[in-house]
Protein backbone atom coordinates (compact mmCIF):
# COMPACT_ATOMS: atom_id res chain seq x y z
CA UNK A 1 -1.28 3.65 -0.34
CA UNK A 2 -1.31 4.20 -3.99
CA UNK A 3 -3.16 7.73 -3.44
CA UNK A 4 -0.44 8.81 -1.05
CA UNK A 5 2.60 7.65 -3.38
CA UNK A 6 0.87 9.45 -6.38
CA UNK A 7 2.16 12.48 -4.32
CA UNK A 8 5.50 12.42 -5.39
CA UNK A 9 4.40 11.50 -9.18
CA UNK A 10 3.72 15.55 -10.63
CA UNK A 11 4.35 14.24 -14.38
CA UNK A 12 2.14 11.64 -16.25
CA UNK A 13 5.56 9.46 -16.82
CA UNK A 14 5.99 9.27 -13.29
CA UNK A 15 2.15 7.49 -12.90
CA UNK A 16 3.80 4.09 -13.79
CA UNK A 17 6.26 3.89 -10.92
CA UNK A 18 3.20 4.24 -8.52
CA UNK A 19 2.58 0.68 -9.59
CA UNK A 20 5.63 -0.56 -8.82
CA UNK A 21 6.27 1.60 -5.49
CA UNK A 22 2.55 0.29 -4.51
CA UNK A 23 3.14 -3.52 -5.70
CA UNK A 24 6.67 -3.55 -3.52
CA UNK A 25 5.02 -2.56 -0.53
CA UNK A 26 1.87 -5.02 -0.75
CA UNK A 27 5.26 -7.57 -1.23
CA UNK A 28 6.78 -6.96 1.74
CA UNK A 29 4.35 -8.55 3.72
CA UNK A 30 2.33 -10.60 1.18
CA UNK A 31 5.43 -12.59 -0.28
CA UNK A 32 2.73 -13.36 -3.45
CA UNK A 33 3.19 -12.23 -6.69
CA UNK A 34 -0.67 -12.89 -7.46
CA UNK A 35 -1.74 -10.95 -4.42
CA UNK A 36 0.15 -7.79 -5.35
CA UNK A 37 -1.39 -7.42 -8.37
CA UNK A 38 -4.62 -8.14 -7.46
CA UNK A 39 -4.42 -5.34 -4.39
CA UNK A 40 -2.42 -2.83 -6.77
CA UNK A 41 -3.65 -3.58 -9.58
CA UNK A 42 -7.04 -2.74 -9.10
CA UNK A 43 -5.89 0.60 -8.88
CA UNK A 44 -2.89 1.32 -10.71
CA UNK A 45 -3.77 -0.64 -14.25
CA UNK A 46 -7.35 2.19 -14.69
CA UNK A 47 -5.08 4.96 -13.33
CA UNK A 48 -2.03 4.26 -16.18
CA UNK A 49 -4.96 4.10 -18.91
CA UNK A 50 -6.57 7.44 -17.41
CA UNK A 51 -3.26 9.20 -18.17
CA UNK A 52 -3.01 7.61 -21.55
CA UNK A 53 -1.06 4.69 -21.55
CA UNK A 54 -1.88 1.38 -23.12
CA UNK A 55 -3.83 -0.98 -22.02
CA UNK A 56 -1.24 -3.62 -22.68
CA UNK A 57 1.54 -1.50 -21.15
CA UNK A 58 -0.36 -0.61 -17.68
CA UNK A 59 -1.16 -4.63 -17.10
CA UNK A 60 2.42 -5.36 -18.09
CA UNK A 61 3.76 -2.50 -15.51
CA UNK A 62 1.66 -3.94 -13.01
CA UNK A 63 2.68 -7.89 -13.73
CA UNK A 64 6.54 -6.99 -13.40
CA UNK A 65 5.94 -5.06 -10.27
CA UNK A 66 3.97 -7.18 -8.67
CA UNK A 67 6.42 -10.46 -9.36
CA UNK A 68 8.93 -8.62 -7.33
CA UNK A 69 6.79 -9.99 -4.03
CA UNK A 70 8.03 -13.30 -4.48
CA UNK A 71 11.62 -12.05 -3.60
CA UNK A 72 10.49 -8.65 -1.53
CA UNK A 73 11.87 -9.55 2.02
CA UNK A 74 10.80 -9.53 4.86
CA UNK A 75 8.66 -12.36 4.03
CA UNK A 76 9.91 -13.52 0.12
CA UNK A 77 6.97 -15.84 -0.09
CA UNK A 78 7.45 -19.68 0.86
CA UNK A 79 10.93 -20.36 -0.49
CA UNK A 80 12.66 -18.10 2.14
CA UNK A 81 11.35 -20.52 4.80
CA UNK A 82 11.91 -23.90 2.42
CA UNK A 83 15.59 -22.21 2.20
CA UNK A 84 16.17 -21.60 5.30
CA UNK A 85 14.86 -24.75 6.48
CA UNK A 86 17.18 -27.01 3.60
CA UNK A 87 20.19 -24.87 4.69
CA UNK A 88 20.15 -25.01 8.20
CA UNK A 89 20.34 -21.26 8.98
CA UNK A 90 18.15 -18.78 10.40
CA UNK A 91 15.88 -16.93 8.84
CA UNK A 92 16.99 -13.61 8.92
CA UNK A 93 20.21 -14.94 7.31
CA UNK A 94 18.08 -15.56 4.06
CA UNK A 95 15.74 -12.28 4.51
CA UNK A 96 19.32 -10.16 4.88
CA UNK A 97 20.55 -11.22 1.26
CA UNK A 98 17.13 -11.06 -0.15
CA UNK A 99 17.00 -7.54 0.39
CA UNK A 100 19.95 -6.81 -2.33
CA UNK A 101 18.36 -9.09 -4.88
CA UNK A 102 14.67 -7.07 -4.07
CA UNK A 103 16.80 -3.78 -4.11
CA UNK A 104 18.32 -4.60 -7.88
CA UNK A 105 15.08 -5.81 -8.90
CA UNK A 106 12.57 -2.95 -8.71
CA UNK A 107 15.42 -0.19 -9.10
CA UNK A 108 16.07 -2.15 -12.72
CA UNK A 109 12.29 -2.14 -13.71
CA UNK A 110 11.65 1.13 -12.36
CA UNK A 111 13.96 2.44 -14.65
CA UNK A 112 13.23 0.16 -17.61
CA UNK A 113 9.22 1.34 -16.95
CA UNK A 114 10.18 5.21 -17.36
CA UNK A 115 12.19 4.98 -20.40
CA UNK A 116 9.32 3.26 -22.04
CA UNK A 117 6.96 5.92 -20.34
CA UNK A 118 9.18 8.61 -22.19
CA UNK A 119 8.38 7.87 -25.62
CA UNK A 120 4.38 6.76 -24.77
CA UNK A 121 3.56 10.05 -23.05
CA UNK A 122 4.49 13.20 -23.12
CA UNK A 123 5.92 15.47 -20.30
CA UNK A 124 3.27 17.29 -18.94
CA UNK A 125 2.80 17.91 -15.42
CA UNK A 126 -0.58 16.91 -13.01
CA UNK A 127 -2.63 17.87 -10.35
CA UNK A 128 -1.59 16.88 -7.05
CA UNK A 129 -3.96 14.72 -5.61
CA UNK A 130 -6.03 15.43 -2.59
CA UNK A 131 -4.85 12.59 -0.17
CA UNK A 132 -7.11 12.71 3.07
CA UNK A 133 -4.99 12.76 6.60
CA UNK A 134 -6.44 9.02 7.66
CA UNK A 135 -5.01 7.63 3.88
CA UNK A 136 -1.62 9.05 5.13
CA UNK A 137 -1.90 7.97 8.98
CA UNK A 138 -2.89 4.50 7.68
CA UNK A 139 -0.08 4.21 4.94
CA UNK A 140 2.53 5.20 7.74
CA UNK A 141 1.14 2.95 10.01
CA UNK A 142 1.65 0.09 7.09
CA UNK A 143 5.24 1.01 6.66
CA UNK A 144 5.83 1.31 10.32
CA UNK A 145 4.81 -2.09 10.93
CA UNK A 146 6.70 -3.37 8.14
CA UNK A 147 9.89 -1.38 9.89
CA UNK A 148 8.81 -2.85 13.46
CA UNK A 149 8.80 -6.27 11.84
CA UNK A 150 12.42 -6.38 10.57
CA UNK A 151 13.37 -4.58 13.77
CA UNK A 152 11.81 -7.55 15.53
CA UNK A 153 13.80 -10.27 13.40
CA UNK A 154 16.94 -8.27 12.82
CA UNK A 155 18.36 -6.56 15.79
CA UNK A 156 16.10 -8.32 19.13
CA UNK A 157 16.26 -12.05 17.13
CA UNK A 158 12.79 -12.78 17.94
CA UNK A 159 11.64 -16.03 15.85
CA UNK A 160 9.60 -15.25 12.48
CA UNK A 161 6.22 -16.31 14.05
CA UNK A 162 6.44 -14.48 17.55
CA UNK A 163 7.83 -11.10 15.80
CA UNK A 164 4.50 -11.35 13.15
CA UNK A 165 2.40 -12.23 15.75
CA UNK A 166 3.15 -8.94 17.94
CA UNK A 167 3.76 -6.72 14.60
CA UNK A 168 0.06 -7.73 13.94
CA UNK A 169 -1.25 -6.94 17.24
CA UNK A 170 0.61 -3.58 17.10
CA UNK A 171 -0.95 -2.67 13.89
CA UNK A 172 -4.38 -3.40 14.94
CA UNK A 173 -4.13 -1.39 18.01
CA UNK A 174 -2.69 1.26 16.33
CA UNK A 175 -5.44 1.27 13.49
CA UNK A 176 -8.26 0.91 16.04
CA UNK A 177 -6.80 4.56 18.14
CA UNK A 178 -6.51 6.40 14.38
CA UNK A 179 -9.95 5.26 13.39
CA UNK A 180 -11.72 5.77 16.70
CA UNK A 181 -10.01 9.71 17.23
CA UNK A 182 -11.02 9.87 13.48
CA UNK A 183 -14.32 8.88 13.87
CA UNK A 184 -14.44 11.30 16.63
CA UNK A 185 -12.80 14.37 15.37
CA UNK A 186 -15.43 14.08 12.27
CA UNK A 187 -18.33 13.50 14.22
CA UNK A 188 -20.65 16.79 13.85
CA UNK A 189 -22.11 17.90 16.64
CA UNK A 190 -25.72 18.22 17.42
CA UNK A 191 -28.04 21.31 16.96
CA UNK A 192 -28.79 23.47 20.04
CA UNK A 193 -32.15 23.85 18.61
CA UNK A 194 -35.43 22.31 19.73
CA UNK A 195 -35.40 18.57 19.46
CA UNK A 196 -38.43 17.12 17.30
CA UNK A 197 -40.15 13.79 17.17
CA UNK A 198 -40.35 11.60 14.90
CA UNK A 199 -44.04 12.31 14.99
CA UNK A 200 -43.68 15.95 14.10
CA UNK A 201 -40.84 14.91 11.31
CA UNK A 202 -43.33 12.89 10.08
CA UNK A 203 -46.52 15.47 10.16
CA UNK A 204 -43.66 18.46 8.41
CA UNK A 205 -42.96 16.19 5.78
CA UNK A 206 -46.72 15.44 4.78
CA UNK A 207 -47.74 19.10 5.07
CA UNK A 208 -48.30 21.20 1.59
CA UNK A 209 -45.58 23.86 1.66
């Protein structure tokens, strides 16, 4: 995911804000601040030192990105269901406001991350990165089944557990079709030439050339 958003980044400033696009994604469907930065950050943190930031700087980029996931709807970790539950409304109710707080959030620390990025680094442009197709078909699939999820809760009214239950079994069918025509489309196909045994593998290998 983080490969595919570095697509967008063509100056070194821009290589922090792959943390926090990257973190807010792994949010909406982890609700844990911990988790995010331990899927992101594995990532991000070496890639903002590669382009010359500090060390201090990438893990603190990474820590305020990744905190977002405690508020990043659709899931907003365990206090969206304790609220939900003390209040006596549904759920959706609670994920629908939690998406202006999540909004106001990352667009503040995006902003706060490349003002600080402007006087660390200078302006100089990158390579793009060579993303393969399957990184992209499996990022859209990710964001397509967090889409498919609020579709599920918002508009049809389908109960929390139900709607994740089917978004999971969507994703996993979908995944399984991309990686099997994958698998498929790479597979190289075998020689026309005369077959060998093992035998006379074997005997080639030993002989003196």
């Amino acid at each position: 995911m983080i490969n595919v958003v570095r697509l967008l980044a063509r100056s070194r400033r821009l290589i922090p804000q792959t943390a926090v696009v990257g973190a807010s994604a792994v949010g909406l469907i982890s609700g844990s601040g911990s988790a995010s930065a331990a899927v992101g950050g594995a990532i991000a943190i070496p890639l903002m030192i590669r382009y010359g930031f500090p060390r201090t700087f990438a893990a603190a980029v990474e820590t305020s990105a990744a905190m977002g996931g405690l508020i990043d709807p659709p899931m907003m970790g365990a206090a969206a269901f304790l609220m939900a539950e003390f209040l006596g409304v549904p759920y959706w109710d609670v994920v629908l406001r939690g998406f202006g707080f999540s909004f106001i959030y990352y667009i503040s620390i995006g902003v706060a991350i490349y003002l600080l990025s402007v006087h660390l680094v200078p302006r100089d442009k990158i390579d793009k990165p060579e993303v393969p197709l399957y990184q992209k078909l499996t990022t859209a699939i990710f964001l397509g089944a967090v889409a498919y999820l609020v579709f599920l809760m918002g508009f049809v009214g389908m109960g929390e557990l139900h709607a994740a239950v089917k978004t999971a079994s969507w994703m996993f069918a979908v995944l399984v079709a991309v990686s099997s025509i994958s698998n498929t489309c790479t597979r190289t196909p075998p020689s026309r030439g005369r077959r060998s045994s093992p035998a006379s593998d074997a005997r080639s290998k030993r002989m003196p050339r």
